[in-house]
C-alpha atoms as a PDB file:
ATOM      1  CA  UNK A   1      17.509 115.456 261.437  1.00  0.00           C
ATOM      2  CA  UNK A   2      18.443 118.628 260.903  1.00  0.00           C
ATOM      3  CA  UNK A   3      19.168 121.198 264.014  1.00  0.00           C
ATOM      4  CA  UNK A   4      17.250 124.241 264.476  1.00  0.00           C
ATOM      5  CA  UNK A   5      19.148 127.537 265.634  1.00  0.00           C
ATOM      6  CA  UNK A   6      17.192 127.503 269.053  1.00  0.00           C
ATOM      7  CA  UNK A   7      18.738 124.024 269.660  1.00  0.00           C
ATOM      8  CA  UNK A   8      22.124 125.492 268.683  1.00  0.00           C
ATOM      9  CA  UNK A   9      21.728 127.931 270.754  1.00  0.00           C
ATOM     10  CA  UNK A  10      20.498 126.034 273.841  1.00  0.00           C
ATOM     11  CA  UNK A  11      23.555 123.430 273.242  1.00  0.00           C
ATOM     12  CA  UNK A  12      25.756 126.419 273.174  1.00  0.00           C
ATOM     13  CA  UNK A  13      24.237 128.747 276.480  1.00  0.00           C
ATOM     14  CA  UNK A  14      24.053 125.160 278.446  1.00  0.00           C
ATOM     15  CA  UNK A  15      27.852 124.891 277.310  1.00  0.00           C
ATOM     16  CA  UNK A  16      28.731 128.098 278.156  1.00  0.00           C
ATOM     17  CA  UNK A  17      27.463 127.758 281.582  1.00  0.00           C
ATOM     18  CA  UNK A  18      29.787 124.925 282.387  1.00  0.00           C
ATOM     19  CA  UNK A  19      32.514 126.902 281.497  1.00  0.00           C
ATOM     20  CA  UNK A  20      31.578 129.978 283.351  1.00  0.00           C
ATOM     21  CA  UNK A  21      31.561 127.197 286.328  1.00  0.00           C
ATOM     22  CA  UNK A  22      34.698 126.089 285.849  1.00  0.00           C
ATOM     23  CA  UNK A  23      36.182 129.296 285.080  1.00  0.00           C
ATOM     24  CA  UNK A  24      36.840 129.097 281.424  1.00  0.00           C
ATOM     25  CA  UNK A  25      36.913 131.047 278.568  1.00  0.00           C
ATOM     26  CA  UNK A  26      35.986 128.730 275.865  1.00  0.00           C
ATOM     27  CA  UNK A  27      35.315 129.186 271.722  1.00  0.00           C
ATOM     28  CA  UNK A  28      31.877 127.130 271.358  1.00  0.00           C
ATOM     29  CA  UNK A  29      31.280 125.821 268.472  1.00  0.00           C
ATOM     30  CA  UNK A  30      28.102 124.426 266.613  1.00  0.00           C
ATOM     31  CA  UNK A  31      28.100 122.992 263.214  1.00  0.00           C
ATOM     32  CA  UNK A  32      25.029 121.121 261.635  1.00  0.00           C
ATOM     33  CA  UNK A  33      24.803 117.270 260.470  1.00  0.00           C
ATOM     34  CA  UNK A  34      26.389 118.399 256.832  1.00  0.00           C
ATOM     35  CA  UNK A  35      29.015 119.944 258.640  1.00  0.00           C
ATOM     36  CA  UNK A  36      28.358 123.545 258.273  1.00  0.00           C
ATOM     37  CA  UNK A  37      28.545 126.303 260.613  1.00  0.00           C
ATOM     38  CA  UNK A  38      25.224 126.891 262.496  1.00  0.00           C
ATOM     39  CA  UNK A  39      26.315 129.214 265.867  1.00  0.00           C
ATOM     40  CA  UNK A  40      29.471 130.535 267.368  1.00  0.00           C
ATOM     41  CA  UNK A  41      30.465 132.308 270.558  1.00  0.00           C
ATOM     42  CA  UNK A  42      33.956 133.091 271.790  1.00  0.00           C
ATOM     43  CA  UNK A  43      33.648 133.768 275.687  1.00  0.00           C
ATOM     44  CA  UNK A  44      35.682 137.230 276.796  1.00  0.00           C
ATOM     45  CA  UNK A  45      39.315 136.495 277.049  1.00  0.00           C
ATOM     46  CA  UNK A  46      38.744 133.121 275.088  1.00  0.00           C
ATOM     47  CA  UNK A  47      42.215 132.538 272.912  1.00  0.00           C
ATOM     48  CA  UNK A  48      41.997 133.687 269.622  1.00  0.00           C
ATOM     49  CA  UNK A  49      43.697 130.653 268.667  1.00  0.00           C
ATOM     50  CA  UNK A  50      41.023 128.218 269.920  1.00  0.00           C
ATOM     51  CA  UNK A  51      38.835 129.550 267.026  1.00  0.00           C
ATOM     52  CA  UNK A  52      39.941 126.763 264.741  1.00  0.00           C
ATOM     53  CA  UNK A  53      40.504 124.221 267.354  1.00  0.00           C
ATOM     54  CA  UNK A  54      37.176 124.537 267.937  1.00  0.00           C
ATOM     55  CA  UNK A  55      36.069 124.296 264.656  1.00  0.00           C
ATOM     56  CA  UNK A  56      38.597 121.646 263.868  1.00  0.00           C
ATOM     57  CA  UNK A  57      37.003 119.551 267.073  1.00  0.00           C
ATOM     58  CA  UNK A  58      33.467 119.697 265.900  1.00  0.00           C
ATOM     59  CA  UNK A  59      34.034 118.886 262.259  1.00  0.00           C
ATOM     60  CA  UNK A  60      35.639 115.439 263.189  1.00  0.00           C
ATOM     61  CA  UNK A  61      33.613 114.867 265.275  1.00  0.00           C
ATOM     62  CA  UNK A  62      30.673 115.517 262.271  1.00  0.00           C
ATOM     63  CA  UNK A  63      33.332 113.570 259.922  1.00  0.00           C
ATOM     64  CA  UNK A  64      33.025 110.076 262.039  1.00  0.00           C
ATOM     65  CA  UNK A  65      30.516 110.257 263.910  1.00  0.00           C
ATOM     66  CA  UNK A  66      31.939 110.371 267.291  1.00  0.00           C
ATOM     67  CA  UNK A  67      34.091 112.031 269.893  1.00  0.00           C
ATOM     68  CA  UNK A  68      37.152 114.279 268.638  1.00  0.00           C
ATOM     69  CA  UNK A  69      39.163 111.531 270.871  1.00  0.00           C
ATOM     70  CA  UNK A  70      37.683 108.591 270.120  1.00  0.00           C
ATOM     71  CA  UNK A  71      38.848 110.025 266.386  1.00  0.00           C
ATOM     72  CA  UNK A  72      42.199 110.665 267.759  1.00  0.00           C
ATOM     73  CA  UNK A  73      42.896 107.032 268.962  1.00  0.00           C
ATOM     74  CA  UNK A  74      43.274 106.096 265.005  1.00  0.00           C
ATOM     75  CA  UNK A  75      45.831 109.278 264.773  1.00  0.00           C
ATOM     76  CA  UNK A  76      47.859 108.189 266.948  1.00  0.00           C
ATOM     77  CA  UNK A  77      51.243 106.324 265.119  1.00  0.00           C
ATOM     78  CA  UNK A  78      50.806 102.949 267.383  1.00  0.00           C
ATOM     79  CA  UNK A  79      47.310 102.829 265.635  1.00  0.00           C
ATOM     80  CA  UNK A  80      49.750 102.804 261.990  1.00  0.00           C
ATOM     81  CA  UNK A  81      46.867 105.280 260.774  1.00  0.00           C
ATOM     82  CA  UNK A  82      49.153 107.907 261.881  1.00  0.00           C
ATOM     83  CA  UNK A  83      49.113 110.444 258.287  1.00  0.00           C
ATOM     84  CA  UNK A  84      44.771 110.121 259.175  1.00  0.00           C
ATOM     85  CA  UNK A  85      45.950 113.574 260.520  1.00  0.00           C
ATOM     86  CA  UNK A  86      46.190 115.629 257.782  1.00  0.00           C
ATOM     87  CA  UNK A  87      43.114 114.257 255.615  1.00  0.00           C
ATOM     88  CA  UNK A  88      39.961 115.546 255.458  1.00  0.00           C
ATOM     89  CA  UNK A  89      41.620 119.361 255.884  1.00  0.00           C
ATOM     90  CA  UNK A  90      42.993 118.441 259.036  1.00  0.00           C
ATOM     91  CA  UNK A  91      41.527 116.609 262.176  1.00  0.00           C
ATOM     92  CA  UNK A  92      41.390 117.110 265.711  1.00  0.00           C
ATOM     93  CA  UNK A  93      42.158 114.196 267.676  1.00  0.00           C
ATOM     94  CA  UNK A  94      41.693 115.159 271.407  1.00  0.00           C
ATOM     95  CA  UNK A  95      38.997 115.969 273.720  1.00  0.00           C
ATOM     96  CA  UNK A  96      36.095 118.719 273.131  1.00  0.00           C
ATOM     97  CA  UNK A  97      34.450 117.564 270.190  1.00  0.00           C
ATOM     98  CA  UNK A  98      30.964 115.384 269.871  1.00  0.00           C
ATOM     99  CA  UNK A  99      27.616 114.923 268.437  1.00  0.00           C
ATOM    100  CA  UNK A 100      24.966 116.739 270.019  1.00  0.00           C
ATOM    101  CA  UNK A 101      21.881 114.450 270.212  1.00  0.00           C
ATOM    102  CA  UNK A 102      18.422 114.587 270.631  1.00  0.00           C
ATOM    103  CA  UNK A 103      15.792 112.032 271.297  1.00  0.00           C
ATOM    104  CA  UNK A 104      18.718 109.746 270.421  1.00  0.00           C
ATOM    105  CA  UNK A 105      19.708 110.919 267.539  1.00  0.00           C
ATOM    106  CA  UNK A 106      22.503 113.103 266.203  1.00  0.00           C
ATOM    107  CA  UNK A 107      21.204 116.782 265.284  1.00  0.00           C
ATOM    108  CA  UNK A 108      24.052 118.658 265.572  1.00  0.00           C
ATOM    109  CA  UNK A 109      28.379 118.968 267.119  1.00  0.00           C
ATOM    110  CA  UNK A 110      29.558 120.687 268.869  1.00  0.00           C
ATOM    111  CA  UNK A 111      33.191 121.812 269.520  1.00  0.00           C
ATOM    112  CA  UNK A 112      34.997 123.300 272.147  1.00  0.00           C
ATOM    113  CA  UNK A 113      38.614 124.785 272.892  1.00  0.00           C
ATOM    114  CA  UNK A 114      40.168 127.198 275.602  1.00  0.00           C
ATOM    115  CA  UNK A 115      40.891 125.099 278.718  1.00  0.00           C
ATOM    116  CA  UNK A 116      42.448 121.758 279.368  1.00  0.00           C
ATOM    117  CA  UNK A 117      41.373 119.029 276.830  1.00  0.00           C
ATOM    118  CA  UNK A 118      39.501 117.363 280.180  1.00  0.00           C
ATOM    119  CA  UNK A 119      37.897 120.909 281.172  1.00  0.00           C
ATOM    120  CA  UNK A 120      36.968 121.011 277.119  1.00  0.00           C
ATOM    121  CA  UNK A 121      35.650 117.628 277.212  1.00  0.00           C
ATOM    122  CA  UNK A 122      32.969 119.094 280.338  1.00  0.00           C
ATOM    123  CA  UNK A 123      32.276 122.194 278.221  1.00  0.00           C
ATOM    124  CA  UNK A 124      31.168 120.080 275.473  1.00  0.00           C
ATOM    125  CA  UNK A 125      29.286 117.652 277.200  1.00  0.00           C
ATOM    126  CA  UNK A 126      27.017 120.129 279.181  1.00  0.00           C
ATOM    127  CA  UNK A 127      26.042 121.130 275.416  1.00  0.00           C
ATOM    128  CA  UNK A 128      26.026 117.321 274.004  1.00  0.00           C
ATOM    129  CA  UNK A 129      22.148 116.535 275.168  1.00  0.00           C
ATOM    130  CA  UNK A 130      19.256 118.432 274.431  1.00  0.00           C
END
């Protein structure tokens, strides 16, 4: 199912609410099933360096299916999948990255970086469920 760009965008404002609640200024990222770019927003004063965590959150998240950190738990070198890392153009194995889902199924992911990987995690998850 393919996400439309009001979903996008409603995945992205309910996302950038959270953060305004918890005071941070997050790069919000939404890329479609296939993986491409559907909607941005950096927040004021969001870190111009959390533009390609962002990115990099959402897309493996697209890439498996799941959460950026449920990703990460095969990156780490106990889980002797440790070079995972650096396939796929580089992964993102921490917190702020997920499907966005509707009716159950997966439309969209989103990505998020500019606070804490647990104050990321909230940012994303206020978008995760339309």
């Amino acid at each position: 199912m393919e996400t439309t760009l009001d979903q996008a965008f409603q995945a992205q404002q309910r996302a950038a609410e959270k953060a305004k609640e918890i005071g941070v200024n997050a790069n919000i990222t939404i890329l479609d099933t296939a993986g491409y770019l559907k909607s941005f927003i950096r927040m004021d004063e969001a870190f111009l360096g959390s533009i390609d965590i962002a990115i990099g959150k959402a897309r493996t998240a697209m890439l498996f299916r799941m959460n950026s950190e449920a990703v990460g738990e095969f990156l780490r070198p106990e889980a002797h999948a440790y070079g995972m890392v650096n396939t796929s153009g580089g992964l993102v194995g921490f917190k702020g990255g997920m499907p966005v889902k509707s009716g159950g199924q997966i439309i969209a992911y989103i990505g998020v970086s500019g606070g804490s990987p647990d104050q990321d995690f909230q940012i994303a998850q206020a978008g995760s469920t339309l």
